[in-house]
ModelCIF file with pLDDT and N, C-alpha, C, O atoms, coordinates in Angstrom:
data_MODEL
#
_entry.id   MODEL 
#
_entity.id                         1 
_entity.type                       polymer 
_entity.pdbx_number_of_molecules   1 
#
_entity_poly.entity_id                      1 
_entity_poly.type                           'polypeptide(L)' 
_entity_poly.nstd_linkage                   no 
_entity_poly.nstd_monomer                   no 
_entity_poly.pdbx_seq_one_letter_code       
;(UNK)(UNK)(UNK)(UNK)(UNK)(UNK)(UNK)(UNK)(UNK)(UNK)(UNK)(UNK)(UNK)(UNK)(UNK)(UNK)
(UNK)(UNK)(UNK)(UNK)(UNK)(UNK)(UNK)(UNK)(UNK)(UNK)(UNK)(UNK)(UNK)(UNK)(UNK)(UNK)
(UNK)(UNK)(UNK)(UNK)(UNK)(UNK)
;
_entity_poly.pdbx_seq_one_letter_code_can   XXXXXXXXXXXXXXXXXXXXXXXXXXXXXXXXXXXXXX 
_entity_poly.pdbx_strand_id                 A 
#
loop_
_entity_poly_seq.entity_id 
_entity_poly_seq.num 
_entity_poly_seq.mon_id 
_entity_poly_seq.hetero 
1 1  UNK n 
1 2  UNK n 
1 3  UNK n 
1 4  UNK n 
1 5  UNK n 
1 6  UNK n 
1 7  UNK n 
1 8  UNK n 
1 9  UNK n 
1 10 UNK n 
1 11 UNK n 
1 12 UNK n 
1 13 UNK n 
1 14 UNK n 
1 15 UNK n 
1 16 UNK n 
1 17 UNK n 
1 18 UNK n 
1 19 UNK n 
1 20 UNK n 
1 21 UNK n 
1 22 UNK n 
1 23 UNK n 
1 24 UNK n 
1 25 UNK n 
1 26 UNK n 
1 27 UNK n 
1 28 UNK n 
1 29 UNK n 
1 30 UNK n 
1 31 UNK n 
1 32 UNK n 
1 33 UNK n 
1 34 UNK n 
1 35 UNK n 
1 36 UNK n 
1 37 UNK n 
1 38 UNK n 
#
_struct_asym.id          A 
_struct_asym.entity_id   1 
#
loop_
_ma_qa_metric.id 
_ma_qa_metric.mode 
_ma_qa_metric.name 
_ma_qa_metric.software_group_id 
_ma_qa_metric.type 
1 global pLDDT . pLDDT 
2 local  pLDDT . pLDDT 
#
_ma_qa_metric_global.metric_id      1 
_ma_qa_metric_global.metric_value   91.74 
_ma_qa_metric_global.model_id       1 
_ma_qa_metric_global.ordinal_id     1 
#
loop_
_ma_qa_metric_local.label_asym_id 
_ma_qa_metric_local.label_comp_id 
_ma_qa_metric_local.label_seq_id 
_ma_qa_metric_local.metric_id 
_ma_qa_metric_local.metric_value 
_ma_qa_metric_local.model_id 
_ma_qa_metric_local.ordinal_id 
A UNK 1  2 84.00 1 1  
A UNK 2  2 79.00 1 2  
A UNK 3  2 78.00 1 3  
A UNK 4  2 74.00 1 4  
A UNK 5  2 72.00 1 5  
A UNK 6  2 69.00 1 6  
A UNK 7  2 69.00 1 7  
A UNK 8  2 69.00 1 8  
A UNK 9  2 77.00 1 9  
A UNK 10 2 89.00 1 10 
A UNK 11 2 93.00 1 11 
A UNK 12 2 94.00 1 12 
A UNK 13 2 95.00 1 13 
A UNK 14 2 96.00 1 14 
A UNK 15 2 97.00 1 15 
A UNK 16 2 98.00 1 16 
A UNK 17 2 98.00 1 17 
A UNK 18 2 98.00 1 18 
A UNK 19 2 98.00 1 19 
A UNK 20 2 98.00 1 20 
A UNK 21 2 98.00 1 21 
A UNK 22 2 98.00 1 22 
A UNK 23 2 98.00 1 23 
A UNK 24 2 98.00 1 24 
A UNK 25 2 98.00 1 25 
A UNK 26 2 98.00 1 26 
A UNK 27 2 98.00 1 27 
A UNK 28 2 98.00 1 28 
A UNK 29 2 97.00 1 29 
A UNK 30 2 98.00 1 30 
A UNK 31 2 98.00 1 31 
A UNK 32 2 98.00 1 32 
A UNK 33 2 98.00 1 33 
A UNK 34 2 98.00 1 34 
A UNK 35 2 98.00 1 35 
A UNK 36 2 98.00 1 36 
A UNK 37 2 97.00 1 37 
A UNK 38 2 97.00 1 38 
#
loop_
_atom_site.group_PDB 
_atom_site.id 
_atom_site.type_symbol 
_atom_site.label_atom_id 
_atom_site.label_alt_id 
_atom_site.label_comp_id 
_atom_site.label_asym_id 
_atom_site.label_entity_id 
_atom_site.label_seq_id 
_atom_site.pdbx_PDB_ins_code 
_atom_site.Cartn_x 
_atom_site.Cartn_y 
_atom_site.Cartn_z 
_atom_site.occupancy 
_atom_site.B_iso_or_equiv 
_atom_site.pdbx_formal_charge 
_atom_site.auth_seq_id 
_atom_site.auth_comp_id 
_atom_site.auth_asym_id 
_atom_site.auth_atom_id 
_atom_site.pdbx_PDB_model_num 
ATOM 1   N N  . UNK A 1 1  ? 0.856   -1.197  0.000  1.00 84.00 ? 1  UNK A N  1 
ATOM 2   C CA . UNK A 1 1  ? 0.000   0.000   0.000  1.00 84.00 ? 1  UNK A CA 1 
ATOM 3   C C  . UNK A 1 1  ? 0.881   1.233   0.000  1.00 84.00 ? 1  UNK A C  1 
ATOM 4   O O  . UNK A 1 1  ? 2.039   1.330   0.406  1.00 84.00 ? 1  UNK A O  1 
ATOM 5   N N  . UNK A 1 2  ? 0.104   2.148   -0.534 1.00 79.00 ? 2  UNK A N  1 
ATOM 6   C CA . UNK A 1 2  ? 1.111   3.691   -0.721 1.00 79.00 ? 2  UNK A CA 1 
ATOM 7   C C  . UNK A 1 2  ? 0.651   4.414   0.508  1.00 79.00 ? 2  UNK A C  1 
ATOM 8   O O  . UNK A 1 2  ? -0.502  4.588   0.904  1.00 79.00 ? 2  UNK A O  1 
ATOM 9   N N  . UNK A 1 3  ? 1.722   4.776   0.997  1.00 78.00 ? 3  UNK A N  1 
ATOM 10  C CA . UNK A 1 3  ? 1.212   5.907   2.488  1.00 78.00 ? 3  UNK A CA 1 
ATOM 11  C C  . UNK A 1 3  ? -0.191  6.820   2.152  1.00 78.00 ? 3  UNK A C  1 
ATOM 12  O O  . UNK A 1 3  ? -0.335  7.761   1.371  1.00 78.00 ? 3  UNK A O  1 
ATOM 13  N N  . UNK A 1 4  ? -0.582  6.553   2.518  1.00 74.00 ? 4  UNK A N  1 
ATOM 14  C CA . UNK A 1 4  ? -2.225  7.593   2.801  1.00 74.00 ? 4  UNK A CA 1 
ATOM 15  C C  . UNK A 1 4  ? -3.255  7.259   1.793  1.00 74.00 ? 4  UNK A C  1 
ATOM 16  O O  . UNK A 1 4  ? -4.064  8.124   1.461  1.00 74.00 ? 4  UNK A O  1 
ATOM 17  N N  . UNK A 1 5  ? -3.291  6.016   1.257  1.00 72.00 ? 5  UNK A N  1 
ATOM 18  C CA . UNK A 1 5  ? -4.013  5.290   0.253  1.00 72.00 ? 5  UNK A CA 1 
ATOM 19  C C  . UNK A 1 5  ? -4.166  4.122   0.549  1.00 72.00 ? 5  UNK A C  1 
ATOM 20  O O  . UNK A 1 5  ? -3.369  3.573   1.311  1.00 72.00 ? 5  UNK A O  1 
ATOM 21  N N  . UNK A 1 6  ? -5.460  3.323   -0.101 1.00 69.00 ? 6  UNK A N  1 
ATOM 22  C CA . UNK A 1 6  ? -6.090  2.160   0.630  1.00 69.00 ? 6  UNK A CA 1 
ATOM 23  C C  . UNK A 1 6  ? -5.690  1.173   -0.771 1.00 69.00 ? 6  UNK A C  1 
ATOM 24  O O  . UNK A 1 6  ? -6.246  0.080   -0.878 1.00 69.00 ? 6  UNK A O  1 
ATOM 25  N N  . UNK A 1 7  ? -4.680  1.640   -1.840 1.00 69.00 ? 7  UNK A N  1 
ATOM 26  C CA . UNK A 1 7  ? -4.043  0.842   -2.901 1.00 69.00 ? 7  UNK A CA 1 
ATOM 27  C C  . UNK A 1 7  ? -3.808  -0.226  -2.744 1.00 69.00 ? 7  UNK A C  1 
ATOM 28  O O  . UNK A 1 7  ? -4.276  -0.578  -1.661 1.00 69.00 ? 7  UNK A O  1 
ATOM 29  N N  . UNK A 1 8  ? -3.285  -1.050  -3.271 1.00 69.00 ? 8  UNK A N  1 
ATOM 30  C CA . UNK A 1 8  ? -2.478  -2.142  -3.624 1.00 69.00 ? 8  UNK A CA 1 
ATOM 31  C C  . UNK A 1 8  ? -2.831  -3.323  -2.378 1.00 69.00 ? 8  UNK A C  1 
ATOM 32  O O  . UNK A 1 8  ? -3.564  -3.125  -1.409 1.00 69.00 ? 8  UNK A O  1 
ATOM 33  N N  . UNK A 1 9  ? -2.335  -4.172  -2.596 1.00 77.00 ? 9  UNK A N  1 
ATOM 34  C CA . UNK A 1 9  ? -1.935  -5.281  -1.697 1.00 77.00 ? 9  UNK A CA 1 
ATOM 35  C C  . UNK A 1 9  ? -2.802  -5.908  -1.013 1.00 77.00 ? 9  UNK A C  1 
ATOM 36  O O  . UNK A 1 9  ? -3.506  -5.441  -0.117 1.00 77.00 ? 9  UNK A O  1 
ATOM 37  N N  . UNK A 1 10 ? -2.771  -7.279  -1.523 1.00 89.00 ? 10 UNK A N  1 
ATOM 38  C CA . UNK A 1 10 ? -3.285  -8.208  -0.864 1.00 89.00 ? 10 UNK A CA 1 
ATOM 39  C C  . UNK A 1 10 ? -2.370  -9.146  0.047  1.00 89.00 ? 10 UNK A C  1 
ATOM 40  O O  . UNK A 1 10 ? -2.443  -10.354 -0.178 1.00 89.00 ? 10 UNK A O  1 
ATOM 41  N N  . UNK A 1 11 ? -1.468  -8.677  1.109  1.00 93.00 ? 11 UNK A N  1 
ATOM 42  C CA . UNK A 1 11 ? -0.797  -9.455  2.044  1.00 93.00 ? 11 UNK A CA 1 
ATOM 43  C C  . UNK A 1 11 ? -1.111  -11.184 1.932  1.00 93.00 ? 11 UNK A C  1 
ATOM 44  O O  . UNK A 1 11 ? -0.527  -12.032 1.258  1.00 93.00 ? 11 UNK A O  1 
ATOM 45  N N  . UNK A 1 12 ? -2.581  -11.352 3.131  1.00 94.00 ? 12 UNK A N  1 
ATOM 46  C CA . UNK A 1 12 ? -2.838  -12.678 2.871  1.00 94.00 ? 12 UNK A CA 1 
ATOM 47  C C  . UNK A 1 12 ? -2.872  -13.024 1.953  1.00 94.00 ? 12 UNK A C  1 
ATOM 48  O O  . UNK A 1 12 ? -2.068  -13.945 1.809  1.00 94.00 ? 12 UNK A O  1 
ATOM 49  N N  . UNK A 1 13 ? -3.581  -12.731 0.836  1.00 95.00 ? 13 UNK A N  1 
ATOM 50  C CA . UNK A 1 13 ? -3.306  -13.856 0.074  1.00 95.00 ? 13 UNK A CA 1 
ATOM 51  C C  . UNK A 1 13 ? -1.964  -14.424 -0.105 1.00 95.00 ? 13 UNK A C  1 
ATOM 52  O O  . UNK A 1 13 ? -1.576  -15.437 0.477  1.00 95.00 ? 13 UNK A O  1 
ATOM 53  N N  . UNK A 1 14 ? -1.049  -13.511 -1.199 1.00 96.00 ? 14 UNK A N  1 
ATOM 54  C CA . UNK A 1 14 ? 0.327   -13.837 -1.071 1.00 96.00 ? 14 UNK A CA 1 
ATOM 55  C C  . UNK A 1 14 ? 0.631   -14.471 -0.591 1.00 96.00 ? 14 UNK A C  1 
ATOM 56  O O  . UNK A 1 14 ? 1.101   -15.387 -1.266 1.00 96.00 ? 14 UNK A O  1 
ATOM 57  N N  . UNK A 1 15 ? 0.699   -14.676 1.016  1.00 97.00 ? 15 UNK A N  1 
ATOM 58  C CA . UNK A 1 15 ? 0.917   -14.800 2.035  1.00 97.00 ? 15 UNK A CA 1 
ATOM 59  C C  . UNK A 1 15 ? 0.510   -16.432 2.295  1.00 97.00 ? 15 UNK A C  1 
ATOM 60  O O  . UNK A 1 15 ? 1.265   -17.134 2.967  1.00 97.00 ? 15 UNK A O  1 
ATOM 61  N N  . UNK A 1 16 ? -0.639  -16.937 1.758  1.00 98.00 ? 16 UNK A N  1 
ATOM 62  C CA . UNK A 1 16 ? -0.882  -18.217 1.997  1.00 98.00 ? 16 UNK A CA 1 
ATOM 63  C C  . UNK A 1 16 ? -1.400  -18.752 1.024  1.00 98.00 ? 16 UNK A C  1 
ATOM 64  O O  . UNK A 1 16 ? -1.881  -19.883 1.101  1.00 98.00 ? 16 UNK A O  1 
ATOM 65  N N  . UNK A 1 17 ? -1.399  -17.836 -0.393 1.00 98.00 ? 17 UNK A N  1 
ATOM 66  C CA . UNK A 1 17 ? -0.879  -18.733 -1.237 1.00 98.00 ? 17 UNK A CA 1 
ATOM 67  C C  . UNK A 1 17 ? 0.515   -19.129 -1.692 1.00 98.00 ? 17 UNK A C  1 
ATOM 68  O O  . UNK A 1 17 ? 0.544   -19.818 -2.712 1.00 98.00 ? 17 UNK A O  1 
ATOM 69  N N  . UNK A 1 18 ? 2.000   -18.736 -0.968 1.00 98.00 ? 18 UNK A N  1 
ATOM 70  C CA . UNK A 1 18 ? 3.143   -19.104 -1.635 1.00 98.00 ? 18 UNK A CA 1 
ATOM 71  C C  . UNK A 1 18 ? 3.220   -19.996 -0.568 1.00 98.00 ? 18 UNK A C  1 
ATOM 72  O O  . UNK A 1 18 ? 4.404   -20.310 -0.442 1.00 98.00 ? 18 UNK A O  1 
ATOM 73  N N  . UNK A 1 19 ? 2.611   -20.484 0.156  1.00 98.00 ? 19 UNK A N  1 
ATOM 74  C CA . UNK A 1 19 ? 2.456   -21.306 1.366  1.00 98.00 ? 19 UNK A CA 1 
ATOM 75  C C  . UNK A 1 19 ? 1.508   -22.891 1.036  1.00 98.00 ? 19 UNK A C  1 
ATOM 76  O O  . UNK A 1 19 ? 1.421   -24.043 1.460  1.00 98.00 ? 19 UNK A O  1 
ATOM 77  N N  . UNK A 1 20 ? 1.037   -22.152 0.182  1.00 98.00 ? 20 UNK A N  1 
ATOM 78  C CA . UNK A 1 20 ? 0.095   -23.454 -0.806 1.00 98.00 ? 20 UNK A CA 1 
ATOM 79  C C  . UNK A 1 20 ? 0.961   -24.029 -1.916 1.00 98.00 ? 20 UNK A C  1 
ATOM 80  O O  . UNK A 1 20 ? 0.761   -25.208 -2.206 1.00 98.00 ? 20 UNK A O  1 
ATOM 81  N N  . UNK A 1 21 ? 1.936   -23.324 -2.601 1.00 98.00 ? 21 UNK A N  1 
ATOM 82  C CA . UNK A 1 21 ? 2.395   -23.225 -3.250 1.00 98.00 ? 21 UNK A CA 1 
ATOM 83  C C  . UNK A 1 21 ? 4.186   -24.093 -3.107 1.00 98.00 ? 21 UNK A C  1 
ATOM 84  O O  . UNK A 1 21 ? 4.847   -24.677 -3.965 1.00 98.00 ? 21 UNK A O  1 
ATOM 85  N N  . UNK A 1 22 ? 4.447   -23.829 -1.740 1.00 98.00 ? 22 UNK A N  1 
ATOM 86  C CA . UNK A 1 22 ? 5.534   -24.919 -1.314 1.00 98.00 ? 22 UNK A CA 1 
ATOM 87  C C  . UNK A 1 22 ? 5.048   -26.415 -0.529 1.00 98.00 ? 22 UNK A C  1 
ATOM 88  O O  . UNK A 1 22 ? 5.861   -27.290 -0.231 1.00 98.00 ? 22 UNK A O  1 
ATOM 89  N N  . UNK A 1 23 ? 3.479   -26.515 -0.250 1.00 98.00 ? 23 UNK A N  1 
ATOM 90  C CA . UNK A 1 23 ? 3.236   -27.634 0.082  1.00 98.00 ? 23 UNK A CA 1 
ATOM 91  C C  . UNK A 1 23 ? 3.029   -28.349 -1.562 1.00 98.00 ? 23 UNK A C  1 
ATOM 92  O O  . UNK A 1 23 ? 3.656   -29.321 -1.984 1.00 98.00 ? 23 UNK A O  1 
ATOM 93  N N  . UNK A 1 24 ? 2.288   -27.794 -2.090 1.00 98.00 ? 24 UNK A N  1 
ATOM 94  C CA . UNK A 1 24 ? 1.916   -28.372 -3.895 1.00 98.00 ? 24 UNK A CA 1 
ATOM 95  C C  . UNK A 1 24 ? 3.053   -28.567 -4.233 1.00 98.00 ? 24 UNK A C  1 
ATOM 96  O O  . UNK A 1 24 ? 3.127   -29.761 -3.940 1.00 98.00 ? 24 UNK A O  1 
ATOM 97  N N  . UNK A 1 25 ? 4.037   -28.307 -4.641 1.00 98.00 ? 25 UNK A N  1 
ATOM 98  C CA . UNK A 1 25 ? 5.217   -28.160 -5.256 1.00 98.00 ? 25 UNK A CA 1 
ATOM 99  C C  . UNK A 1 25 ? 6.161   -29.402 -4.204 1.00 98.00 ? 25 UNK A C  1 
ATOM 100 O O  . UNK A 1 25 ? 6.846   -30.186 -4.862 1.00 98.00 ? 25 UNK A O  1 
ATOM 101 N N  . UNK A 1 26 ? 6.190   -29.542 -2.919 1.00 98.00 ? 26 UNK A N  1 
ATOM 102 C CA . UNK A 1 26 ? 6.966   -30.799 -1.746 1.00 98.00 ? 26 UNK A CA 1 
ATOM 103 C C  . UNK A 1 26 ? 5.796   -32.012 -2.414 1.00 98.00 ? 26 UNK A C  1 
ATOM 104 O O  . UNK A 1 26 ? 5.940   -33.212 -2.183 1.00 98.00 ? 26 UNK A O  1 
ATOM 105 N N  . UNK A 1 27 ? 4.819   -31.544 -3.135 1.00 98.00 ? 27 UNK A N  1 
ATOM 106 C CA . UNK A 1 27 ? 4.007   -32.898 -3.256 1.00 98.00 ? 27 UNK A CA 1 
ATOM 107 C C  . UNK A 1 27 ? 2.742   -33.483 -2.416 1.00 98.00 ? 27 UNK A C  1 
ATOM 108 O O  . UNK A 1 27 ? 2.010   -34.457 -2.591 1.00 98.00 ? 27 UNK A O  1 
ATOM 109 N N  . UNK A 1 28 ? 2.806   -32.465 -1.431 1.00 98.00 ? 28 UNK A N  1 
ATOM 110 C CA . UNK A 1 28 ? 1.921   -32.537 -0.489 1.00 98.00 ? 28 UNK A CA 1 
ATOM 111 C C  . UNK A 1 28 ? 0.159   -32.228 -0.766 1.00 98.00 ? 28 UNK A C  1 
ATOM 112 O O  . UNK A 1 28 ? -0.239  -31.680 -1.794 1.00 98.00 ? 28 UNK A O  1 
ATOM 113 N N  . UNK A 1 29 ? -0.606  -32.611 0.160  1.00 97.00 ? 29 UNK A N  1 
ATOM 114 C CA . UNK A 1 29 ? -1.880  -32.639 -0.455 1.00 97.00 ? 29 UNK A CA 1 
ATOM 115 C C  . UNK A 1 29 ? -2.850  -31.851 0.677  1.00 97.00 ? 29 UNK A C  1 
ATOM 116 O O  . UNK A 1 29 ? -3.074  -32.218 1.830  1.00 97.00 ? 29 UNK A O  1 
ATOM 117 N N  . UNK A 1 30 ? -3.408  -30.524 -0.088 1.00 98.00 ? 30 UNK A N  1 
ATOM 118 C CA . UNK A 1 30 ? -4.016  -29.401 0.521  1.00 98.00 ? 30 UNK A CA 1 
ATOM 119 C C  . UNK A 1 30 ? -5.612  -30.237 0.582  1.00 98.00 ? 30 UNK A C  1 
ATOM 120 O O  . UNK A 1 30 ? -5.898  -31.325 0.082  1.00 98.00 ? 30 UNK A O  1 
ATOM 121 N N  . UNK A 1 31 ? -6.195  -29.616 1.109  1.00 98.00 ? 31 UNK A N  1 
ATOM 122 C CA . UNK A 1 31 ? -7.459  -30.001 1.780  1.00 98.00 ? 31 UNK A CA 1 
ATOM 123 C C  . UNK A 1 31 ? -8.690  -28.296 1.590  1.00 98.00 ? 31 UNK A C  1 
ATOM 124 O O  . UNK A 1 31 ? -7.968  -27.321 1.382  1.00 98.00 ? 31 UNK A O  1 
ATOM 125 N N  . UNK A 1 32 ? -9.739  -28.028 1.620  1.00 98.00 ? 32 UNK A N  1 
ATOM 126 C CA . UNK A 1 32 ? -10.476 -27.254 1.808  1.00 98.00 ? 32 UNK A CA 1 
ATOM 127 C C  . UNK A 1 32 ? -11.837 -27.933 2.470  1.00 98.00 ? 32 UNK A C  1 
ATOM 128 O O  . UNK A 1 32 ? -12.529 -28.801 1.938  1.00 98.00 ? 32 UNK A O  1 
ATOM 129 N N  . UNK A 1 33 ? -12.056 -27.287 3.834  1.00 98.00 ? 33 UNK A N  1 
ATOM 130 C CA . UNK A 1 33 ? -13.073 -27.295 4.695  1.00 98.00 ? 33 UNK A CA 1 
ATOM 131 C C  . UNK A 1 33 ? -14.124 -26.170 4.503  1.00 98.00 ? 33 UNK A C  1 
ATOM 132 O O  . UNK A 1 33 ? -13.589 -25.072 4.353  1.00 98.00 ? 33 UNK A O  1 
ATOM 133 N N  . UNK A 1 34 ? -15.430 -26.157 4.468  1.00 98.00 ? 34 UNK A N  1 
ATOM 134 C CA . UNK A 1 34 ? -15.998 -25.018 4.979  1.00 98.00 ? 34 UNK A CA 1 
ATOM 135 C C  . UNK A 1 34 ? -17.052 -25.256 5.890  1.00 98.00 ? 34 UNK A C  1 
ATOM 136 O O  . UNK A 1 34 ? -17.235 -26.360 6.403  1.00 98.00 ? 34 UNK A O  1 
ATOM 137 N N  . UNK A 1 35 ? -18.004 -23.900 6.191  1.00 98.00 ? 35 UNK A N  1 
ATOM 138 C CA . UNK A 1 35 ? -19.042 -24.163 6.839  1.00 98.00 ? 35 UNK A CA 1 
ATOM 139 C C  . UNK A 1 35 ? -19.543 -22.539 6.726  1.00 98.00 ? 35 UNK A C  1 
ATOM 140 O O  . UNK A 1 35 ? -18.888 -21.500 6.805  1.00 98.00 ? 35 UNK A O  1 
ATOM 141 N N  . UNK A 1 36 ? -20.746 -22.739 6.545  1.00 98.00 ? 36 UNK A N  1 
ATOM 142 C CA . UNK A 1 36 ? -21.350 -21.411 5.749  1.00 98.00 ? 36 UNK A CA 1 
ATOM 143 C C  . UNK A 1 36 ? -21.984 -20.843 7.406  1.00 98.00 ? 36 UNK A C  1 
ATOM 144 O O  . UNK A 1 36 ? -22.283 -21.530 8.383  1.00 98.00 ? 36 UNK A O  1 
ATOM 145 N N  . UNK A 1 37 ? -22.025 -19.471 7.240  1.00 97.00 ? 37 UNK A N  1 
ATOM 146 C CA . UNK A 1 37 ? -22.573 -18.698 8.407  1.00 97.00 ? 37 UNK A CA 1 
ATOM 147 C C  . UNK A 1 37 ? -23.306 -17.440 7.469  1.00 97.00 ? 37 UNK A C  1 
ATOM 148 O O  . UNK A 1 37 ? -23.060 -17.216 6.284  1.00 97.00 ? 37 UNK A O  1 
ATOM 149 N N  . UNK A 1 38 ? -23.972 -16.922 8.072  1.00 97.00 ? 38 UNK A N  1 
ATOM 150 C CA . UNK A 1 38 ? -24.631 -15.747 7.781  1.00 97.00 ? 38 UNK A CA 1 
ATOM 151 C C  . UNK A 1 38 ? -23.482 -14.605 7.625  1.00 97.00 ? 38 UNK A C  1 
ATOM 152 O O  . UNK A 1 38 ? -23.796 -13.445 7.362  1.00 97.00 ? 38 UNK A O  1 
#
């Protein structure tokens, strides 16, 4: 983000997708859970 602007950047994601991205890549096997709420 640019000082005094709500710009750019998505941290998390990045963030846990290059994290998805070294388990996929070790070969490893991701999972998705949900559960819906209002």
């Amino acid at each position: 983000r640019q000082p005094g602007r709500t710009n750019g950047g998505q941290e998390t994601n990045c963030r846990i997708n290059a994290l998805a991205n070294q388990i996929l890549d070790s070969g490893g096997n991701l999972n998705i859970w949900v559960r819906t709420t209002l």
